[in-house]
C-alpha atoms as a PDB file:
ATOM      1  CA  UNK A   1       0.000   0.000   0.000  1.00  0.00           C
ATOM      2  CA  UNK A   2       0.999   3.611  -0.831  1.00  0.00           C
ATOM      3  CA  UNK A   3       0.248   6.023   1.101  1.00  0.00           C
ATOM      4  CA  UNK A   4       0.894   9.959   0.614  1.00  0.00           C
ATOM      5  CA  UNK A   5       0.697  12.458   3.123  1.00  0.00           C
ATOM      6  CA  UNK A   6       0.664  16.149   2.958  1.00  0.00           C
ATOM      7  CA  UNK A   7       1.796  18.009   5.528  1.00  0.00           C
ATOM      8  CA  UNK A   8       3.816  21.352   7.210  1.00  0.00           C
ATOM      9  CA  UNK A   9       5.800  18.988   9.549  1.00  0.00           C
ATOM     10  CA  UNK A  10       6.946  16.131   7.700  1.00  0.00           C
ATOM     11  CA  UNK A  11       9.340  15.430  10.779  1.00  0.00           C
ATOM     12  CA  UNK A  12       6.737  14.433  12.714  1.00  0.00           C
ATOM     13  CA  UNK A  13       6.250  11.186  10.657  1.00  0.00           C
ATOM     14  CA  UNK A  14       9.697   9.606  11.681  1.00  0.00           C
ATOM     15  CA  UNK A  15       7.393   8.622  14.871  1.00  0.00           C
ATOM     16  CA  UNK A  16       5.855   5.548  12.841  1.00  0.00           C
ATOM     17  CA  UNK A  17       7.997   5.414   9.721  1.00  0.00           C
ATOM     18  CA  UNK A  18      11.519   4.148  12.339  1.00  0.00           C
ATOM     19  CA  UNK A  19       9.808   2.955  15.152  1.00  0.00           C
ATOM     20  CA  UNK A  20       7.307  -0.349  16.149  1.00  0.00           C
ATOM     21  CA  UNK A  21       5.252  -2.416  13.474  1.00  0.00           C
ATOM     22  CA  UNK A  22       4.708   0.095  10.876  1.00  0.00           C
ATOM     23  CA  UNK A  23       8.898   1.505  11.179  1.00  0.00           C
ATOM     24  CA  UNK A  24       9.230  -2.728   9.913  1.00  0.00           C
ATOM     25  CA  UNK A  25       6.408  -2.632   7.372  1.00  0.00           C
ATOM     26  CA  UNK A  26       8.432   0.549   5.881  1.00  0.00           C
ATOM     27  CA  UNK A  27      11.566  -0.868   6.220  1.00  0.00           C
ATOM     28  CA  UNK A  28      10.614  -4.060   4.542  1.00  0.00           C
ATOM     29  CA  UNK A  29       8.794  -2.354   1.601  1.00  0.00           C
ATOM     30  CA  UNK A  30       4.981  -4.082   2.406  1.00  0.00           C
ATOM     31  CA  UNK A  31       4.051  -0.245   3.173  1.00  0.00           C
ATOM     32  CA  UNK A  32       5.522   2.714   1.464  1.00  0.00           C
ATOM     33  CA  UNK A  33       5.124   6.227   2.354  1.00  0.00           C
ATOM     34  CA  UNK A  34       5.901   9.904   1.113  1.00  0.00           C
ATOM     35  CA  UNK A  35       5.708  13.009   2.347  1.00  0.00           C
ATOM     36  CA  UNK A  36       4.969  16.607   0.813  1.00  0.00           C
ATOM     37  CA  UNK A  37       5.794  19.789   2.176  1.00  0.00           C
ATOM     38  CA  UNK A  38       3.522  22.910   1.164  1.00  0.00           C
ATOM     39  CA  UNK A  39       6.531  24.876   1.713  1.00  0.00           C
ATOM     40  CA  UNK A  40       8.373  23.297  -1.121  1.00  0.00           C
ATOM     41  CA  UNK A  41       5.809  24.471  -3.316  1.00  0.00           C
ATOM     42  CA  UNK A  42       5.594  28.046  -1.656  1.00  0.00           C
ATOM     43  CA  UNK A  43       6.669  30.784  -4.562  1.00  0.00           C
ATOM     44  CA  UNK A  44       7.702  33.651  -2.034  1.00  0.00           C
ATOM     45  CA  UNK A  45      11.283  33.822  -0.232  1.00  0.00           C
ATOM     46  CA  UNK A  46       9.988  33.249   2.991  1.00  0.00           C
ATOM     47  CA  UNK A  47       7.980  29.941   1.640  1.00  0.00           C
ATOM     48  CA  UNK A  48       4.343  31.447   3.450  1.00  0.00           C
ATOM     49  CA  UNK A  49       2.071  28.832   3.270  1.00  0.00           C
ATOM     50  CA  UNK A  50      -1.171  30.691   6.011  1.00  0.00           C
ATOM     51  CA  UNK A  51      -2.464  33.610   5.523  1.00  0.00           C
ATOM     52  CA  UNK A  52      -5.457  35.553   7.882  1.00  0.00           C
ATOM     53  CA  UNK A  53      -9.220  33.984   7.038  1.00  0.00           C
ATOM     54  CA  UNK A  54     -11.544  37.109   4.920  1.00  0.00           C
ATOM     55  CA  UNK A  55     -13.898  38.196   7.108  1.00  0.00           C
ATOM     56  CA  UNK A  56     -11.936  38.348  10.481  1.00  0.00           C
ATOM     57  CA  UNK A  57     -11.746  35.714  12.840  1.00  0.00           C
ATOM     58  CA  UNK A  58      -8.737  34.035  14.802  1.00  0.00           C
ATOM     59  CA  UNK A  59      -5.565  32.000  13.785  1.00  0.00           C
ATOM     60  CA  UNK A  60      -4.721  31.602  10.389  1.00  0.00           C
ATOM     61  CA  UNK A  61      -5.482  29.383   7.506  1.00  0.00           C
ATOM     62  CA  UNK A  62      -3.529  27.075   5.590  1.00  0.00           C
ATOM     63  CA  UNK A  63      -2.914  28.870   1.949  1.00  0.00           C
ATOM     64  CA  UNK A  64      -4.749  27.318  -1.315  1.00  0.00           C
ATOM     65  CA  UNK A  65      -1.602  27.700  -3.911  1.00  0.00           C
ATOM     66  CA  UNK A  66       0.731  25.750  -2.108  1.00  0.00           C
ATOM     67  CA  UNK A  67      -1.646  23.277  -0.806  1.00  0.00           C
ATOM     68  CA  UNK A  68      -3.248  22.663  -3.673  1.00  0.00           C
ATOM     69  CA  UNK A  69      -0.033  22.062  -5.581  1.00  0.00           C
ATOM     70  CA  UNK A  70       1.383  19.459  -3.107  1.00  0.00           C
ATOM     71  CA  UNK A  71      -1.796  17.717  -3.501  1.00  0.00           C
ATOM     72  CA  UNK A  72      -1.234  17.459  -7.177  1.00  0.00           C
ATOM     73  CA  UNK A  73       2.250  16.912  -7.081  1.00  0.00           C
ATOM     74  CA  UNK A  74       1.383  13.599  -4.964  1.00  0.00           C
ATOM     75  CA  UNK A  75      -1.631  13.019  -7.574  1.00  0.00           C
ATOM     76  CA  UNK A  76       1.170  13.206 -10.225  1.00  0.00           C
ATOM     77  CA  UNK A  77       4.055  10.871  -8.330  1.00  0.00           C
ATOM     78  CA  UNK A  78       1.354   8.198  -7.608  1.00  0.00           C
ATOM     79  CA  UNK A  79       0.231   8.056 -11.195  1.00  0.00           C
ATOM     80  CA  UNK A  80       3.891   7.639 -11.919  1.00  0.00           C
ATOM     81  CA  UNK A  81       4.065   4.666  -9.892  1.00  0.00           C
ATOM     82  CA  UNK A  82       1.438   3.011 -11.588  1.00  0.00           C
ATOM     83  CA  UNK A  83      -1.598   3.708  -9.034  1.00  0.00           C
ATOM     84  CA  UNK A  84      -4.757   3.935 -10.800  1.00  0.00           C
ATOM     85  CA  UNK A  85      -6.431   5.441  -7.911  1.00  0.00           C
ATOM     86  CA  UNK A  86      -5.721   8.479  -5.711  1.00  0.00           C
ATOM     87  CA  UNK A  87      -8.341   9.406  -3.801  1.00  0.00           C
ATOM     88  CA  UNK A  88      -7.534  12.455  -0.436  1.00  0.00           C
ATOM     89  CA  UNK A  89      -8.638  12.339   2.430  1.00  0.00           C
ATOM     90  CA  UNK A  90      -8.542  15.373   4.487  1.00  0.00           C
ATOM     91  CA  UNK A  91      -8.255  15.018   8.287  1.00  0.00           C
ATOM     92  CA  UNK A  92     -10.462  17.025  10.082  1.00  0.00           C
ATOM     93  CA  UNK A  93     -13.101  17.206  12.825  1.00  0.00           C
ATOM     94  CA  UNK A  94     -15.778  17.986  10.547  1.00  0.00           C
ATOM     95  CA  UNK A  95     -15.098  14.880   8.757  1.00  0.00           C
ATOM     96  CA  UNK A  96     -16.720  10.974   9.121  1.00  0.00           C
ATOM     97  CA  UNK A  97     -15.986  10.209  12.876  1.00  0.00           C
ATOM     98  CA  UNK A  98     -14.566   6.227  11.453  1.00  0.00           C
ATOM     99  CA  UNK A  99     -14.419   2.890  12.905  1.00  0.00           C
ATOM    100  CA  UNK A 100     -12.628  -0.156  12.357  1.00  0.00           C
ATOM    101  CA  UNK A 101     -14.589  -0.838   9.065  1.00  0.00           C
ATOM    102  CA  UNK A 102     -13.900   1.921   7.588  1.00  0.00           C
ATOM    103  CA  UNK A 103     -10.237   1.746   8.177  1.00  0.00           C
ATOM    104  CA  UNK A 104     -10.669  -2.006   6.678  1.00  0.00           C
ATOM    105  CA  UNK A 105     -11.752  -0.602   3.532  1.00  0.00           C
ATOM    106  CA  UNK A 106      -9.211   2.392   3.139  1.00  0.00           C
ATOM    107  CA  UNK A 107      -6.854   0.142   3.943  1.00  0.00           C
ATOM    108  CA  UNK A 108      -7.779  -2.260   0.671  1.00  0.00           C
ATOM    109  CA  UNK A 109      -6.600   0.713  -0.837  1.00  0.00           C
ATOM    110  CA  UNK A 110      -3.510   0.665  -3.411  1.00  0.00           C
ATOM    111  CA  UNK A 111      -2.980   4.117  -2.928  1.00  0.00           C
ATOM    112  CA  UNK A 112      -4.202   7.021  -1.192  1.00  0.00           C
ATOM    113  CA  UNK A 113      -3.292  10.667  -0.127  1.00  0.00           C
ATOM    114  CA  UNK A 114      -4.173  11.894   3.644  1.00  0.00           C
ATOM    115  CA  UNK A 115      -3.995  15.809   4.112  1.00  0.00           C
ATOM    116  CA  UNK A 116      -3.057  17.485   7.562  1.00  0.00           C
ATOM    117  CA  UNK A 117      -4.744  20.671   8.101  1.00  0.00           C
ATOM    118  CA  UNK A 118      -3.332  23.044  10.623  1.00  0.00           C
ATOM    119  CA  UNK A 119      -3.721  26.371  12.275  1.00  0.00           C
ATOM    120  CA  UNK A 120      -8.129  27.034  11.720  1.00  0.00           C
ATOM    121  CA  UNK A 121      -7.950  24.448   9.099  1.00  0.00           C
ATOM    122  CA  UNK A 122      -7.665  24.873   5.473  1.00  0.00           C
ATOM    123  CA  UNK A 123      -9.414  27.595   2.577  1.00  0.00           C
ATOM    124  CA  UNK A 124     -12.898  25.908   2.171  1.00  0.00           C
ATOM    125  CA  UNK A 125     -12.027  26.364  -2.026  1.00  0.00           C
ATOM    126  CA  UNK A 126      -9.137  23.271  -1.605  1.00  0.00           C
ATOM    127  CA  UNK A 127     -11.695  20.936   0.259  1.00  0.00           C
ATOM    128  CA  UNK A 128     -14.307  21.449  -2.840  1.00  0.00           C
ATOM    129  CA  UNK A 129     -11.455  21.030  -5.670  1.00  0.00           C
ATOM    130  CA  UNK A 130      -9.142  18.254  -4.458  1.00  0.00           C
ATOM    131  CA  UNK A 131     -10.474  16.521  -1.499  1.00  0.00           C
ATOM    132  CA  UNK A 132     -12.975  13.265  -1.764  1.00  0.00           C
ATOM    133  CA  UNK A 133     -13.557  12.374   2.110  1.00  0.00           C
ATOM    134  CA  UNK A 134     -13.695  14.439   5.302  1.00  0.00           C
ATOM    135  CA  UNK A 135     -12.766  11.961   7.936  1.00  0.00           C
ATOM    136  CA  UNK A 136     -11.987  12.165  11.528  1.00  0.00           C
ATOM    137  CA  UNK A 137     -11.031  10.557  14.779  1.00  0.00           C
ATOM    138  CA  UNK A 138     -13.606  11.861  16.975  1.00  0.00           C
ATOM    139  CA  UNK A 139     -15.341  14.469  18.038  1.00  0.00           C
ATOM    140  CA  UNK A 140     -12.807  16.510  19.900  1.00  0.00           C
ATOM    141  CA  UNK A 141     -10.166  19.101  18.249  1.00  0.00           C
ATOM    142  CA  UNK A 142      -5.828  18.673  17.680  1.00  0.00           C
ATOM    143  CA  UNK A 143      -3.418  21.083  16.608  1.00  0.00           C
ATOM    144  CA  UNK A 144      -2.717  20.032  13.433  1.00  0.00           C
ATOM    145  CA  UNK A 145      -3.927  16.467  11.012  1.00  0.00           C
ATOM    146  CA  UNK A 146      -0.523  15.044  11.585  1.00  0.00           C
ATOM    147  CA  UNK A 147      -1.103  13.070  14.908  1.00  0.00           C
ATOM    148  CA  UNK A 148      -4.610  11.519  13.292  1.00  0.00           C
ATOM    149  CA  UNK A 149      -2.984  10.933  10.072  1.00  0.00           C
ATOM    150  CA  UNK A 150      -0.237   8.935  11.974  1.00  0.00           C
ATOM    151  CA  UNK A 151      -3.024   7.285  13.915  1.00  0.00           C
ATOM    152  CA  UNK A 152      -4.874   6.640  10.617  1.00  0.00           C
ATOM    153  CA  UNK A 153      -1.714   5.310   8.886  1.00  0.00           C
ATOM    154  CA  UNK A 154      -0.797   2.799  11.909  1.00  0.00           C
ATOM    155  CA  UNK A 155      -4.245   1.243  11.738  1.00  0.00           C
ATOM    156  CA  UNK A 156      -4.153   0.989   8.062  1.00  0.00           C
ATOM    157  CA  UNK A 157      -0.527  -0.572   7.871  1.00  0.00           C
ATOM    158  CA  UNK A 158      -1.317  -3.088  10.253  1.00  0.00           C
ATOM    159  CA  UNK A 159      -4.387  -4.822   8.146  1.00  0.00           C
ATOM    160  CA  UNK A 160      -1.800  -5.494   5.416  1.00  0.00           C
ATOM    161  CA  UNK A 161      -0.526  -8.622   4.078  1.00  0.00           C
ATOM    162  CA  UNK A 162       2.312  -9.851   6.256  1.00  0.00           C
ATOM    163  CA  UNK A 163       2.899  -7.292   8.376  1.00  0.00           C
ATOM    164  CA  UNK A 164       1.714  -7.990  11.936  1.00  0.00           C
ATOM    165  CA  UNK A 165       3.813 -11.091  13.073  1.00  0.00           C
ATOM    166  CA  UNK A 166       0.660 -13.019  13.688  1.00  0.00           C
ATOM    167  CA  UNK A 167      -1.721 -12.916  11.521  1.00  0.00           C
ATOM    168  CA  UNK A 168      -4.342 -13.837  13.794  1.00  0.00           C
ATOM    169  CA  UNK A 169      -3.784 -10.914  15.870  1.00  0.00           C
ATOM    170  CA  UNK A 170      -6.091  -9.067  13.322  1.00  0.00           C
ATOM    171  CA  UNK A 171      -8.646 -11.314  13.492  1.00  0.00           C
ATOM    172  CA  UNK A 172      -9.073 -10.795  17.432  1.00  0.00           C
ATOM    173  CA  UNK A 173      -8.410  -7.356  18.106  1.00  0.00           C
ATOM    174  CA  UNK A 174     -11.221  -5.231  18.814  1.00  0.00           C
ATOM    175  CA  UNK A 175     -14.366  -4.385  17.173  1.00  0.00           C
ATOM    176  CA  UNK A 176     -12.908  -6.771  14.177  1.00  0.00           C
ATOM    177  CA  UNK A 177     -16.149  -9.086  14.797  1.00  0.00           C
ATOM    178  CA  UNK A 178     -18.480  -5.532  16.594  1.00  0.00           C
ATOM    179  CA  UNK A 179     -17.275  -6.327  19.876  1.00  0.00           C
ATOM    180  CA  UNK A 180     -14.725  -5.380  22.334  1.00  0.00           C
ATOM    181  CA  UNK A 181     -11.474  -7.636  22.674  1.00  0.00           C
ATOM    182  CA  UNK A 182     -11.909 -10.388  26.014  1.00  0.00           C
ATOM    183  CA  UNK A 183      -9.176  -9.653  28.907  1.00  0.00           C
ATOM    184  CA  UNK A 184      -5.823 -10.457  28.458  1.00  0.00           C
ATOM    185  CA  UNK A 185      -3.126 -11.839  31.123  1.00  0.00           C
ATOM    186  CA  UNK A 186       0.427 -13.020  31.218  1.00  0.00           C
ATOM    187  CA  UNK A 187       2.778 -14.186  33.869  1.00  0.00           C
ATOM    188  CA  UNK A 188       2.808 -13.620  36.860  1.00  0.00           C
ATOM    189  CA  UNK A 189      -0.098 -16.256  37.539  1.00  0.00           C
ATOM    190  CA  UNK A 190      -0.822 -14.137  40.510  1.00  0.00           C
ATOM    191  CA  UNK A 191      -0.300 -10.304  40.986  1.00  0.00           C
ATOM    192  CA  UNK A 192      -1.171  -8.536  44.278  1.00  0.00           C
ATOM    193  CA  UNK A 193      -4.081 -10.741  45.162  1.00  0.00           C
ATOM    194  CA  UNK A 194      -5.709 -11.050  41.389  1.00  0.00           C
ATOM    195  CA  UNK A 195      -5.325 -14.534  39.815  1.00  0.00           C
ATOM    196  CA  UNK A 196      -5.372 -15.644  36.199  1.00  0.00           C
ATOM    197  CA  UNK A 197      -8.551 -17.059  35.340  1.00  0.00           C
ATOM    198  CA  UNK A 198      -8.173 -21.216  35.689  1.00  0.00           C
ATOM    199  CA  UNK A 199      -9.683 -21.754  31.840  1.00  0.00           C
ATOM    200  CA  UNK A 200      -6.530 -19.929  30.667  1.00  0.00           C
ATOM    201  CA  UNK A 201      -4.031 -22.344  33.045  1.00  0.00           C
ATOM    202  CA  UNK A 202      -6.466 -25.874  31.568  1.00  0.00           C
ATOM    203  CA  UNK A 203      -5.019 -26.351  28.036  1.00  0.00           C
ATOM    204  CA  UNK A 204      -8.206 -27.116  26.799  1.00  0.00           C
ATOM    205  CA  UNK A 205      -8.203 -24.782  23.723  1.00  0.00           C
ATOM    206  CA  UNK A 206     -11.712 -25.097  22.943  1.00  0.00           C
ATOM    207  CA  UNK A 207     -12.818 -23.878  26.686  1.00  0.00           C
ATOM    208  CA  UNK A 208     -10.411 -21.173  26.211  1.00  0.00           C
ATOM    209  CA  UNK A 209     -11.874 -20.285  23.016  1.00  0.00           C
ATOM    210  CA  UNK A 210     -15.388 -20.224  24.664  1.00  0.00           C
ATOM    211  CA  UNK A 211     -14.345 -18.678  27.682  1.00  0.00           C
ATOM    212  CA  UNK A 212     -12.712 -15.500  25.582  1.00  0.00           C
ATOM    213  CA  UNK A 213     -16.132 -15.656  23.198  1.00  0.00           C
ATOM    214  CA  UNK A 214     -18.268 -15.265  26.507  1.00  0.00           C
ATOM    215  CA  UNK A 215     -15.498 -12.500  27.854  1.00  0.00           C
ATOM    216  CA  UNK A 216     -15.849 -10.501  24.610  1.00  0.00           C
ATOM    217  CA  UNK A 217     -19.940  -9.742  24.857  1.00  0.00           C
ATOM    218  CA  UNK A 218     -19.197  -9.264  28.959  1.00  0.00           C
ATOM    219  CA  UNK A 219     -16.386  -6.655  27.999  1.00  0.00           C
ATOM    220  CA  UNK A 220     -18.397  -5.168  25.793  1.00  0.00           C
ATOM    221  CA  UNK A 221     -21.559  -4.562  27.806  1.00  0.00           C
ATOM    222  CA  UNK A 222     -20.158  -3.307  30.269  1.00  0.00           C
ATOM    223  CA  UNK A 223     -17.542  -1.001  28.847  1.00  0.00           C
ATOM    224  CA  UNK A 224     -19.394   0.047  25.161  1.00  0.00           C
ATOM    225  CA  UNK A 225     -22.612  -1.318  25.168  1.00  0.00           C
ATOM    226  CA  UNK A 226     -23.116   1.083  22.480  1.00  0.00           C
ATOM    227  CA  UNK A 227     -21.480  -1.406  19.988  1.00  0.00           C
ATOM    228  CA  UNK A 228     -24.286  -4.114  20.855  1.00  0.00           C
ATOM    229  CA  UNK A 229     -27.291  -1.647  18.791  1.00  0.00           C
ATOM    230  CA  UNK A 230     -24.975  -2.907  15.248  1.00  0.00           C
ATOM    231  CA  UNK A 231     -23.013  -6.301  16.419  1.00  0.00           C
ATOM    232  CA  UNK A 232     -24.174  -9.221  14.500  1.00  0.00           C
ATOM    233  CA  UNK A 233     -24.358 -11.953  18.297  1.00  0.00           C
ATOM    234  CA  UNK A 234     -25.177 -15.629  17.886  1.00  0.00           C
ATOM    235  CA  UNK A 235     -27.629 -17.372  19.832  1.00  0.00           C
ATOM    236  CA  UNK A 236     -25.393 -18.067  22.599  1.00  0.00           C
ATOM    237  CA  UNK A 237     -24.015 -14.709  22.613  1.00  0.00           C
ATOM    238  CA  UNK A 238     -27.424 -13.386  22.887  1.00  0.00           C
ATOM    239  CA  UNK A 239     -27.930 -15.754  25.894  1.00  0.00           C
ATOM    240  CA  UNK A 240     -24.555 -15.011  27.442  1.00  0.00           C
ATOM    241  CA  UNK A 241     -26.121 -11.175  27.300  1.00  0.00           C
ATOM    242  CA  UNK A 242     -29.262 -12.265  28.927  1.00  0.00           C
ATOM    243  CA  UNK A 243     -27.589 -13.499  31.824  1.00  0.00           C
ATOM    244  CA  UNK A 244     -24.903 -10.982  32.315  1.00  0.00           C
ATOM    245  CA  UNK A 245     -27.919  -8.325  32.246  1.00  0.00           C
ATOM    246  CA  UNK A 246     -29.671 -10.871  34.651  1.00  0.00           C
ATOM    247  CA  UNK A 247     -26.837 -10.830  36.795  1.00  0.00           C
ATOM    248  CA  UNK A 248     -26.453  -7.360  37.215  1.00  0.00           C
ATOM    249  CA  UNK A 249     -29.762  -6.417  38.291  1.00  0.00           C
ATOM    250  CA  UNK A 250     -29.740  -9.126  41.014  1.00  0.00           C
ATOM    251  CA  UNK A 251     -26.882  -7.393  42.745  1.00  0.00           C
END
């Protein structure tokens, strides 16, 4: 996957690109990514890329010209490359709060170009020439796109082919089946009065495998039960749910 990012602070991105499971996904070419400056595309000495918002207001706003052109000159490479597709994605929290599905299907992506606002955000004109999707993290506010875009990047690297060292780590993390992950424990057996749960100690895979099934609708009662409204539960689920609900109103 190739992934282009636009951005004032291109430093900032040697926080994923050297480091942890996306640094070796760089490193070993199963994720490639490139960075453009506005600056470099700035045409006055002092390479000004904000400028005050018409109208009045606070802060400053990111510039169209040299913007737009590091948007196009990342169009341009990844057309070079061979990339039929290169849609942008601008990060901002105006945009589609997105989940773990979403990220599923950027991530089936061959190529794609995130941009990083910063300052008040960027002039409304570059949203309505060059950007598809408005996405976001959340509803709350950062400094700049480069911290999501590094969050969005990590997520997305980490469905590809190959890259986490167990595949099946993908397949149980959470929200990949609508619910929360189960508890997790390692050694010691016993820490400051808490003990590991006996099913894990057995051996008997398939009670594990139940016991985490059972764990993972518990978890996610009680911590999101928001997530329950869209989760697709089995019949057991369903009557794991019952008596957890049970449960907790006889208490």
């Amino acid at each position: 996957m190739h992934i282009a990012i636009v951005t004032i602070f291109p430093e900032m991105f040697t926080a994923i690109t050297q480091f942890g499971v996306i640094g070796r996904a760089v490193k070993d070419e199963r994720l490639s990514l490139d960075l453009y400056n506005p600056r470099s595309f700035a045409e006055d000495s002092r390479k000004t890329v904000d400028d005050k918002p018409f109208g009045g207001g606070p802060g400053m706003l990111l510039k169209t010209g040299p913007l737009v052109a590091a948007i196009r000159a990342a169009k341009a490479a990844s057309q070079e490359m061979g990339y039929t597709e290169q849609k942008v994605y601008y990060l901002s929290p105006q945009g589609k709060p997105i989940n773990q599905g979403h990220v599923e299907s950027l991530a089936k992506s061959e190529s794609l170009i995130l941009v990083c606002g910063r300052y008040q955000g960027i002039d409304e004109r570059v949203i309505l020439s060059e950007v598809d999707e408005e996405i976001s993290l959340g509803d709350f506010v950062l400094s700049g796109g480069e911290l999501a875009a590094m969050a969005l990047v990590d997520a997305m690297g980490r469905c590809q082919p190959d890259v986490l060292g167990d595949a099946g780590s993908l397949n149980e993390d959470s929200f990949s089946d609508g619910l929360l992950h189960c508890p997790e424990y390692t050694r010691p057996e016993t820490f400051e009065g808490y003990v590991v749960p006996e099913v894990l100690l057995s051996g008997d895979h398939q009670a594990i495998k139940e016991w985490k099934l059972e764990q993972s609708v518990k978890v996610t009662w009680k911590k999101r039960p928001d997530l329950l409204e869209s989760a697709t539960l089995s019949e057991k689920q369903k009557s794991q749910l019952k008596k957890f609900k049970s449960e907790a109103d006889n208490t």
